[in-house]
Protein backbone atom coordinates (compact mmCIF):
# COMPACT_ATOMS: atom_id res chain seq x y z
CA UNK A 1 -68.73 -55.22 10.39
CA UNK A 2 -65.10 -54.30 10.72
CA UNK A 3 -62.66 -56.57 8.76
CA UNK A 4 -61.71 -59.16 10.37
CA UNK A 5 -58.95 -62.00 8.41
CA UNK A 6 -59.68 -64.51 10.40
CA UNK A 7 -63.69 -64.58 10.38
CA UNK A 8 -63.39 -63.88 6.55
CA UNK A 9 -60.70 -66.89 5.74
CA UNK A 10 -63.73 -68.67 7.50
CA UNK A 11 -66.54 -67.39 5.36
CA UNK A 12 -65.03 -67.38 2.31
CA UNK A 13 -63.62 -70.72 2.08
CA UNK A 14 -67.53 -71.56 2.32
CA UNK A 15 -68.22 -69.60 -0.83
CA UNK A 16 -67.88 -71.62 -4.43
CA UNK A 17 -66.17 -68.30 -5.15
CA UNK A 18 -63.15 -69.58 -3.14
CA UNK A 19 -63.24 -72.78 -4.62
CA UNK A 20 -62.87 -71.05 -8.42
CA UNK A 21 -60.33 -68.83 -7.36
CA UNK A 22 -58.46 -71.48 -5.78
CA UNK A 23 -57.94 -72.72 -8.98
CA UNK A 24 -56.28 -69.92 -10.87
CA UNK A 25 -54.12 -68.94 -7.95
CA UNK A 26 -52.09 -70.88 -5.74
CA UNK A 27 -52.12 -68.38 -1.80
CA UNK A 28 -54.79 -66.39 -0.57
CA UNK A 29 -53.99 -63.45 1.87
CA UNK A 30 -56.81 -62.34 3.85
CA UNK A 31 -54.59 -60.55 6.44
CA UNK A 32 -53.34 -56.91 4.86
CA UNK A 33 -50.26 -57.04 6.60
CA UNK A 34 -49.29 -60.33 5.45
CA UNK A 35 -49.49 -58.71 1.92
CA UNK A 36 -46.16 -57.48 0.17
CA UNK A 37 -44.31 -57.70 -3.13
CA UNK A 38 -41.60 -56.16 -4.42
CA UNK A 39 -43.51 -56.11 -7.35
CA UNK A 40 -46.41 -53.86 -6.15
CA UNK A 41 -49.08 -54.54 -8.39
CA UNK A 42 -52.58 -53.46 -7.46
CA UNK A 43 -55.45 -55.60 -6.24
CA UNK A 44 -57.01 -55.76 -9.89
CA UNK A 45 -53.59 -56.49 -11.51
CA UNK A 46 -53.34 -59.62 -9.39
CA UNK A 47 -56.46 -61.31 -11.23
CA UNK A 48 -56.55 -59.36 -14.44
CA UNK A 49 -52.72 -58.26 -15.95
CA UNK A 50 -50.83 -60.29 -18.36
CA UNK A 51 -47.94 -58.73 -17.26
CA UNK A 52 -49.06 -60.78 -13.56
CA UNK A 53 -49.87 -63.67 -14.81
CA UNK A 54 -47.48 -65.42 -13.20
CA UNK A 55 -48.24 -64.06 -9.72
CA UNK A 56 -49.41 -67.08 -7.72
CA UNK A 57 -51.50 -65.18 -5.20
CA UNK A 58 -54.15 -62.71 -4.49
CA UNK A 59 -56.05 -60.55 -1.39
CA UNK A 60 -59.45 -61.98 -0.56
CA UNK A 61 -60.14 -58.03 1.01
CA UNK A 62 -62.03 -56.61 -2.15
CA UNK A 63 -64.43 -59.78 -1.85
CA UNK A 64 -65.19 -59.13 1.88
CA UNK A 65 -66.98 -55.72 0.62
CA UNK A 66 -68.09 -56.94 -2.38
CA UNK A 67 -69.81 -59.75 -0.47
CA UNK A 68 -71.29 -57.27 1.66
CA UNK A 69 -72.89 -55.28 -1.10
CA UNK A 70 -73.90 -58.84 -2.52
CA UNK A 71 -76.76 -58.96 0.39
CA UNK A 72 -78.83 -56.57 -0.67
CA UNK A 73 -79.15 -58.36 -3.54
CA UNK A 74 -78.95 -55.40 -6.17
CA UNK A 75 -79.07 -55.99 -9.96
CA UNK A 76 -75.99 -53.55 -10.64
CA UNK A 77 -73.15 -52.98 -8.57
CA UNK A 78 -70.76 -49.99 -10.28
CA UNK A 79 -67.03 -50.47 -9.80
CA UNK A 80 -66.05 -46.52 -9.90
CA UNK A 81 -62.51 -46.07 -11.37
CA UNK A 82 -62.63 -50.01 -12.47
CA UNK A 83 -59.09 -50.67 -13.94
CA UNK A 84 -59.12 -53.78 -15.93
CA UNK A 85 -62.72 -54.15 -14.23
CA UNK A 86 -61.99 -57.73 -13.45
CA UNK A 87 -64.55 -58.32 -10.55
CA UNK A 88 -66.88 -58.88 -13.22
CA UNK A 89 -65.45 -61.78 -14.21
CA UNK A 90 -66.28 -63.28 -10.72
CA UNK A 91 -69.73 -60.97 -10.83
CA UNK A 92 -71.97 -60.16 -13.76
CA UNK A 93 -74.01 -57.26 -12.09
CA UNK A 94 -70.53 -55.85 -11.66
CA UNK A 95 -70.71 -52.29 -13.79
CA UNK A 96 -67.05 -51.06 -14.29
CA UNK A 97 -66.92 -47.23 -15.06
CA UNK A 98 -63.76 -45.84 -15.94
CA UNK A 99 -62.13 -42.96 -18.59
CA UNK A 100 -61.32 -43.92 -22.40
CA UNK A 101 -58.04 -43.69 -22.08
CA UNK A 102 -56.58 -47.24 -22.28
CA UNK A 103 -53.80 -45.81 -20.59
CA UNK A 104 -56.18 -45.55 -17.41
CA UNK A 105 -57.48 -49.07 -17.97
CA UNK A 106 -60.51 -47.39 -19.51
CA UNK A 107 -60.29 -49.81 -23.05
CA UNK A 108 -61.84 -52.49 -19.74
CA UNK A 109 -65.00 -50.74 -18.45
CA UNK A 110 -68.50 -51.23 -19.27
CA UNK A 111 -69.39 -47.27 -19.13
CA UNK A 112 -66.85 -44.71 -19.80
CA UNK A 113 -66.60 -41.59 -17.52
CA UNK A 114 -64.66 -39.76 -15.74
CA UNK A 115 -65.37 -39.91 -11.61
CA UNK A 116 -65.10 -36.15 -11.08
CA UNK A 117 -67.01 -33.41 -9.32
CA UNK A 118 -69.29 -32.96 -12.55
CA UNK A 119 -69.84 -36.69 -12.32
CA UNK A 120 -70.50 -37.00 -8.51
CA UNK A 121 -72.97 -34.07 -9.02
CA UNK A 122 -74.83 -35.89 -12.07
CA UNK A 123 -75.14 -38.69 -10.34
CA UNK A 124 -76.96 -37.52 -6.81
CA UNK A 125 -78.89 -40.42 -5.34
CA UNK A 126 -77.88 -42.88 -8.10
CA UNK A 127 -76.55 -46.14 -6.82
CA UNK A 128 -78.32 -48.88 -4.83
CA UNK A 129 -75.12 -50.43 -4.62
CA UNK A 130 -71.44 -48.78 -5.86
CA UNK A 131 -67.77 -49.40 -4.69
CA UNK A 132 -64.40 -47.63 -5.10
CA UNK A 133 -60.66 -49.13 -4.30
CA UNK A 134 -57.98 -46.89 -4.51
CA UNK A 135 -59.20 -44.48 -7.31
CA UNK A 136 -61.31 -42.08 -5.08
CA UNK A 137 -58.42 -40.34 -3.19
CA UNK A 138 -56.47 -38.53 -5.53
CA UNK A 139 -57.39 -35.50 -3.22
CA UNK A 140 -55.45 -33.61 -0.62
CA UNK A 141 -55.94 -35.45 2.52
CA UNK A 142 -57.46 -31.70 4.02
CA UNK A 143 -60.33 -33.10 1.69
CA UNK A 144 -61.01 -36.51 2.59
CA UNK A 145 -64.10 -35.77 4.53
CA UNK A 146 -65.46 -34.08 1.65
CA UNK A 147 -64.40 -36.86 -0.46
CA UNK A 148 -66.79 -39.22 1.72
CA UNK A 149 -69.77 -37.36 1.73
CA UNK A 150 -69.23 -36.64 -2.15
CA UNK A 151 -68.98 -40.86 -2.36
CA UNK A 152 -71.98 -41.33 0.46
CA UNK A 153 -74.04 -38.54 -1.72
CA UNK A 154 -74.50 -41.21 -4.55
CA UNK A 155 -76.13 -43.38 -2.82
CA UNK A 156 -79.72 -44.42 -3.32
CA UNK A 157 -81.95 -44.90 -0.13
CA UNK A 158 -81.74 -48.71 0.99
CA UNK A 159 -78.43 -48.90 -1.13
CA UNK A 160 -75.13 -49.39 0.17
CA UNK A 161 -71.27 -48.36 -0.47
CA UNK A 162 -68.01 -49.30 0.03
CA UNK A 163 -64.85 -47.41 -1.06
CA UNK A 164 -60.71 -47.46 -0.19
CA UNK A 165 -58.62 -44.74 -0.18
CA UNK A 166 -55.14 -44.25 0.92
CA UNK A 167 -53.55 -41.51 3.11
CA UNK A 168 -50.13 -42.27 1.56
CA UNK A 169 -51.68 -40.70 -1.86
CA UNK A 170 -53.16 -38.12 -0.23
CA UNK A 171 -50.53 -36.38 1.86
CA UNK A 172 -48.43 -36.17 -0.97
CA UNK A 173 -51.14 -33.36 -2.90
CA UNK A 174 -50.94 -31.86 1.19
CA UNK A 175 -48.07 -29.96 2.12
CA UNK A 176 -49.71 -29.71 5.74
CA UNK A 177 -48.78 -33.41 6.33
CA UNK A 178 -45.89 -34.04 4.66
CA UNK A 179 -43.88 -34.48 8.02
CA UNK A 180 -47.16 -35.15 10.14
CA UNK A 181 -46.23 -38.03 12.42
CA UNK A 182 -48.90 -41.29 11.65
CA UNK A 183 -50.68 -40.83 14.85
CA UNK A 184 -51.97 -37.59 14.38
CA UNK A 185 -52.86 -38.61 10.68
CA UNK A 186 -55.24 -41.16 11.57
CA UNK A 187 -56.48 -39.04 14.75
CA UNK A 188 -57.11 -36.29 11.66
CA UNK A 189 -58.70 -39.04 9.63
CA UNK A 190 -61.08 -40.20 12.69
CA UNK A 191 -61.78 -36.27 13.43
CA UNK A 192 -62.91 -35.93 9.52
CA UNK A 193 -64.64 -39.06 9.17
CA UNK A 194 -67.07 -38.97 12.23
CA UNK A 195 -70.64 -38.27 12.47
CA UNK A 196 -70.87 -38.70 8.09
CA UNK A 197 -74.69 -39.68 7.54
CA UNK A 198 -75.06 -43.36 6.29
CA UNK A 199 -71.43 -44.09 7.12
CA UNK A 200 -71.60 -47.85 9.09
CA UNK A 201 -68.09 -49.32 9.36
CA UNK A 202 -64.76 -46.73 9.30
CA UNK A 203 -61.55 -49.15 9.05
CA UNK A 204 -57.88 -47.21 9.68
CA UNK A 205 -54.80 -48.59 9.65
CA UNK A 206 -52.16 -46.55 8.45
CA UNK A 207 -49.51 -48.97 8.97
CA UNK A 208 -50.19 -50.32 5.50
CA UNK A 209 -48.22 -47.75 3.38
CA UNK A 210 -48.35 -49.78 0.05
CA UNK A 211 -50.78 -47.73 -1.73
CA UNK A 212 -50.88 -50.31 -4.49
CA UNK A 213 -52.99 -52.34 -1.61
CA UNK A 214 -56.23 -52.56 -0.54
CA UNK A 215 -56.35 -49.17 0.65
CA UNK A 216 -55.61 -48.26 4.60
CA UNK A 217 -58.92 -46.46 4.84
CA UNK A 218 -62.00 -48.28 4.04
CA UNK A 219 -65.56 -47.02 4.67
CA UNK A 220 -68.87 -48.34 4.44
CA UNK A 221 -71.78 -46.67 3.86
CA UNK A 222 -75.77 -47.67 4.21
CA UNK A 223 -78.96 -45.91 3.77
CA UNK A 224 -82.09 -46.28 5.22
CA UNK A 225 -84.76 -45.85 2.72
């Protein structure tokens, strides 16, 4: 269940997803560390920003997971934090929930809220199927196990979740690792992250620094109804 580019650039180029995105964009990168521009836009910017438009390429990562989520077959997936919520253009049970500010992309989603702790507790047990990238983490990285079970705590029985956060964003609200060397980071994050109920599939590779990414920690969650 781990990520794997090369398996993926095999699957996907199955999918008539592939084929439609093909169109619009010219390079697909399915590897992260093939992934850099000086521009750094994020993952949704590639498919969704006027201000990108003339970006000829885009990650095939998000679409792993959302695939994944896909085989449950649920009638709503929520997008939490959804920027310009552009994976519903690609899938209609796609729910993006994000804040009203249109400075936060909010103007784009289909629900508007604020992911907070209020929110997390309001919404106990909610989601058959819900996803996160890169708008989950802006906690101290002291926090991030709390941060998954908060994000696994939503989750319905028989539902699944997938959500991205990155360390980079998180040590800077941590003044304990400012100056931690990346080693003992991702040891910390492996510590942290073990033995969370429902958690499947944890992906680290802090070598991807961009936060503006995919995210260099990814985890999976499913429950068993």
């Amino acid at each position: 269940m781990k990520y794997s580019a090369v398996d993926w650039e095999i699957a996907f180029k199955k999918l008539d997803l592939y084929e439609q995105l093909s169109n619009e964009y010219d390079v697909v990168y399915f590897d992260r560390k093939d992934f850099f521009t000086g521009l750094n836009p994020t993952p949704r910017q590639f498919y969704g920003d006027s201000n990108f438009r003339n970006l000829t390429y885009f990650s095939a990562i998000p679409f792993y997971y959302i695939e994944w989520l896909q085989e449950i077959n649920p009638d709503k997936i929520y997008d939490l934090g959804c920027g310009w919520n552009i994976f519903k253009k690609y899938y209609p049970n796609i729910i993006g929930v994000g804040p009203e500010d249109p400075e936060d992309w909010g103007y784009y989603a289909d629900i508007h809220d604020f992911v907070d702790d209020n929110y997390i507790l309001g919404h106990q047990e909610y989601f058959e199927c819900v996803f996160s990238i890169n708008a989950f983490h802006f906690v101290p990285l002291s926090d991030i196990r709390k941060r998954a079970l908060d994000f696994s705590s939503m989750i319905k029985p028989g539902g699944r979740g997938w959500f991205t956060c990155n360390a980079d964003v998180m040590i800077k609200r941590d003044q304990k690792f400012k100056n931690a060397d990346l080693n003992n980071i991702e040891n910390f994050c492996k510590e942290q992250l073990s033995n969370i109920p429902s958690l499947v599939c944890l992906d680290i590779d802090l070598n991807i620094v961009d936060e503006y990414m995919d995210g260099n920690i990814q985890l999976q969650f499913s429950k068993e109804k």
